[in-house]
Protein backbone atom coordinates (compact mmCIF):
# COMPACT_ATOMS: atom_id res chain seq x y z
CA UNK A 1 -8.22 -4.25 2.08
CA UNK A 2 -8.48 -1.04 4.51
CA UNK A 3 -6.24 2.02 3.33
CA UNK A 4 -5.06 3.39 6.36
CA UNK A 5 -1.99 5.28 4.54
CA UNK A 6 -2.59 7.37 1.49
CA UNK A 7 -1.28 5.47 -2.02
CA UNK A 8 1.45 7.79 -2.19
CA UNK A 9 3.18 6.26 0.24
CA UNK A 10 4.51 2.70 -0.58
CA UNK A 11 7.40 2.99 2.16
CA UNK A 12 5.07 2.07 4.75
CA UNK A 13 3.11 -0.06 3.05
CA UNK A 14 6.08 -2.20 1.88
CA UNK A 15 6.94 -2.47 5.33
CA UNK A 16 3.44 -4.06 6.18
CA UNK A 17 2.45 -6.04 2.89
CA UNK A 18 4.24 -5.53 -0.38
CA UNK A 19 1.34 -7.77 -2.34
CA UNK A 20 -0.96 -5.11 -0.71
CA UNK A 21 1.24 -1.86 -1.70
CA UNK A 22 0.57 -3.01 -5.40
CA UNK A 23 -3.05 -3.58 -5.66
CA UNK A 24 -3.39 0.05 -3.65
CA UNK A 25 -0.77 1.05 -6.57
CA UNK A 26 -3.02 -0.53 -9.35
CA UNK A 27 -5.98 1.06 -8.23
């Protein structure tokens, strides 16, 4: 999974892929 965006920022990343906004949150 490529982290474009830093973690902090689950706006964006909700907007693209929730399932991937929590496995950036988990790790």
């Amino acid at each position: 999974m490529l982290q474009i965006w830093p973690v902090r920022n689950p706006r964006p990343c909700a907007e693209k892929v929730i399932i991937n906004c929590n496995m950036n949150n988990f790790i």
